[in-house]
Protein backbone atom coordinates (compact mmCIF):
# COMPACT_ATOMS: atom_id res chain seq x y z
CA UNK A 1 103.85 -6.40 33.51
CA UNK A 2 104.67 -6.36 29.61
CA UNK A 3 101.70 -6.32 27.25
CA UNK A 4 101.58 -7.28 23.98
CA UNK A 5 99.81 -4.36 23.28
CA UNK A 6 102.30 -2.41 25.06
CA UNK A 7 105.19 -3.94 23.42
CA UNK A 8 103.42 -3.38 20.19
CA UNK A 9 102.48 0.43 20.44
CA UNK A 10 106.12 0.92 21.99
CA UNK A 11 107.63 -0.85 18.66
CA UNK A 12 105.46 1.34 16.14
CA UNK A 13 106.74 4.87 17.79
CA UNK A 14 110.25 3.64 17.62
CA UNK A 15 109.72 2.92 14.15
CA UNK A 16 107.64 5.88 13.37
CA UNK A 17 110.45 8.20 15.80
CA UNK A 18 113.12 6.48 13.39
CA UNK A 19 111.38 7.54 9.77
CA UNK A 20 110.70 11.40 11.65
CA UNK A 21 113.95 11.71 12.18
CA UNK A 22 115.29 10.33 9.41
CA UNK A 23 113.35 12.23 7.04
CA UNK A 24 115.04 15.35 9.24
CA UNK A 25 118.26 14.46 9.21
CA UNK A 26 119.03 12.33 6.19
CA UNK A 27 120.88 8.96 6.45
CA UNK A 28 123.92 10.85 7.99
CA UNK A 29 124.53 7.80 10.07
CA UNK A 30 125.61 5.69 7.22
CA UNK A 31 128.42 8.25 6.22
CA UNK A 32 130.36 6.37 8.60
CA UNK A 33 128.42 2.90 8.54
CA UNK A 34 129.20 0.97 12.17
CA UNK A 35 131.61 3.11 13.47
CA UNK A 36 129.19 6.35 13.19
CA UNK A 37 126.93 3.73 14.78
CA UNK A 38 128.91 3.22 17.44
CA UNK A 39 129.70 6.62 18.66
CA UNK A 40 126.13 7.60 18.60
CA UNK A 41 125.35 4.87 20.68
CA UNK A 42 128.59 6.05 23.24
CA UNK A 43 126.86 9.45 23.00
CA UNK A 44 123.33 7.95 24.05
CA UNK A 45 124.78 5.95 26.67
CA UNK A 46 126.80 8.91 28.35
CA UNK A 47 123.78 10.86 28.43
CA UNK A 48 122.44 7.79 30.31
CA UNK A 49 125.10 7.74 32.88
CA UNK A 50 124.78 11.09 33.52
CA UNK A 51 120.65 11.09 33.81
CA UNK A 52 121.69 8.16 36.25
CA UNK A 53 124.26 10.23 38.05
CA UNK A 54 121.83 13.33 38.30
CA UNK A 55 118.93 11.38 39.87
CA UNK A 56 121.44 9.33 42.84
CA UNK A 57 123.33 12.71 43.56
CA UNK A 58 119.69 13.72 44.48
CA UNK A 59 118.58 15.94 41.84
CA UNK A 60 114.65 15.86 41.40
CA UNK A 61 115.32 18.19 38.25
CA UNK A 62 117.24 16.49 34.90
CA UNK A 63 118.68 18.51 32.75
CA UNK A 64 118.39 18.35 28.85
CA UNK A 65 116.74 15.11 27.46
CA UNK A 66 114.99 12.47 29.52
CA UNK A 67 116.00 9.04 30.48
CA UNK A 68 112.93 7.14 28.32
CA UNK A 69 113.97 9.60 25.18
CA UNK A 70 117.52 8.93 25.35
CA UNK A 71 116.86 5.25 26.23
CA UNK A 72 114.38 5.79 22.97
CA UNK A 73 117.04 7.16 20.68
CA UNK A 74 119.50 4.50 21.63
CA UNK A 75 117.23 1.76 20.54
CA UNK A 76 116.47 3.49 17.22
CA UNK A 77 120.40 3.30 16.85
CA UNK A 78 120.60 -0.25 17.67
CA UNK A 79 118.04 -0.92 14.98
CA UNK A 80 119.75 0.79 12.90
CA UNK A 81 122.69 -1.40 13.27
CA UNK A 82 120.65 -4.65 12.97
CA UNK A 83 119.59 -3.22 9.55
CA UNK A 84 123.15 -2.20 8.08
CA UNK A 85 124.20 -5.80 8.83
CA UNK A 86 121.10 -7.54 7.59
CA UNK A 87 122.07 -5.47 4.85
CA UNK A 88 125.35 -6.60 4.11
CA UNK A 89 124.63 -10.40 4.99
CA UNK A 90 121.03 -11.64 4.64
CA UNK A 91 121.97 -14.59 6.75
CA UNK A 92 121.48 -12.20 9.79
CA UNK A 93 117.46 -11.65 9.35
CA UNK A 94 117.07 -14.88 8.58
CA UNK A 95 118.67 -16.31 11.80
CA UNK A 96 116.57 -14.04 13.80
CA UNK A 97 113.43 -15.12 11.69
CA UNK A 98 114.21 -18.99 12.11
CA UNK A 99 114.18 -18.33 16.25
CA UNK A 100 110.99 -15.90 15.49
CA UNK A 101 109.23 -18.89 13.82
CA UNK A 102 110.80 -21.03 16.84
CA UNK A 103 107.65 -19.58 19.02
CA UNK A 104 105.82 -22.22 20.91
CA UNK A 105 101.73 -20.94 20.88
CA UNK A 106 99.61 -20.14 18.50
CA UNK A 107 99.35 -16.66 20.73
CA UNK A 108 102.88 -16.08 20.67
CA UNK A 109 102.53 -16.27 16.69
CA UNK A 110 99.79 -14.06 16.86
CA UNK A 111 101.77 -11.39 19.67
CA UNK A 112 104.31 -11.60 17.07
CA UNK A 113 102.65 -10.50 13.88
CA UNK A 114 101.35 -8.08 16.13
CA UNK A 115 104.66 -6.40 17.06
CA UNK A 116 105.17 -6.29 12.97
CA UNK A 117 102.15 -4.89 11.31
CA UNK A 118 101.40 -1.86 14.41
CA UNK A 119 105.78 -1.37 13.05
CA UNK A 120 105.12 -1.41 10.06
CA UNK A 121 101.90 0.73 9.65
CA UNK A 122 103.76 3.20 12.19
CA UNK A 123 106.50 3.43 9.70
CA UNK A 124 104.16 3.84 6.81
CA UNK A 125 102.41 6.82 8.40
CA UNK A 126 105.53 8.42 8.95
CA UNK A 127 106.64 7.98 6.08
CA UNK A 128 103.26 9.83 4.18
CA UNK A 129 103.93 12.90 6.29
C-alpha cells in the first residue's frame, strides 16, 4: 500500500532528480516551451513501450534504462509542464491549491504539507550542490 512517507520520499527525489539534472543540462527544455515538452514525453513513453515489449516477449534482461527511471524521468517532464503553465497563467496553481485545501482530515492536511516540505528541502539540497 501507499505511504505517506513513501509518497513523500518518492516526491523529494523527483524534485531533487529534476534540480541534478537541470543544473546538467540547462533549461534546454524551454527552448521549445510545450512542444519540446511534448516530444520528450513521446521519447519517455516509447522507451516505456519498448521496456513493456522486452519483458512480454520474455526477456529477463532490459536493455538501456529501466522502467522506474524512465517512468521517473517522465514525471519530472510532466512537472515540468505543470510549471510552464502555472507560469503563464497563475489561475492554474491556484485551482490545484483550492482542491489541495479541499482535503477532508486534519491528517490529510498534515500528509499534505508533508509531500511539500520533504520537496522542497530535496530541491534545496540539490540545489547547494
Amino acid at each position: 500500500p501507499e505511504t505517506t512517507e513513501g509518497f513523500a520520499f518518492v516526491a523529494g527525489l523527483l524534485c531533487r532528480l529534476e534540480a541534478l539534472k537541470g543544473k546538467q543540462y540547462g533549461a534546454s527544455w524551454m527552448k521549445r516551451g510545450e512542444f519540446g515538452i511534448k516530444a520528450n514525453l513521446d521519447r519517455k513513453w516509447d522507451r516505456i513501450e519498448e521496456i513493456f515489449d522486452q519483458m512480454y516477449d520474455g526477456k529477463t534482461e532490459i536493455t538501456g534504462e529501466t522502467l522506474v527511471a524512465t517512468a521517473a524521468d517522465m514525471v519530472v517532464y510532466l512537472l515540468k509542464f505543470i510549471t510552464l503553465k502555472a507560469e503563464e497563467n497563475l489561475g492554474v496553481l491556484e485551482r490545484i491549491a483550492e482542491e489541495a485545501t479541499g482535503l477532508q482530515s486534519e491528517e490529510e492536511r498534515i500528509a499534505a504539507g508533508k509531500y511539500f516540505s520533504i520537496a522542497q528541502q530535496a530541491g534545496r539540497e540539490a540545489n547547494s550542490q
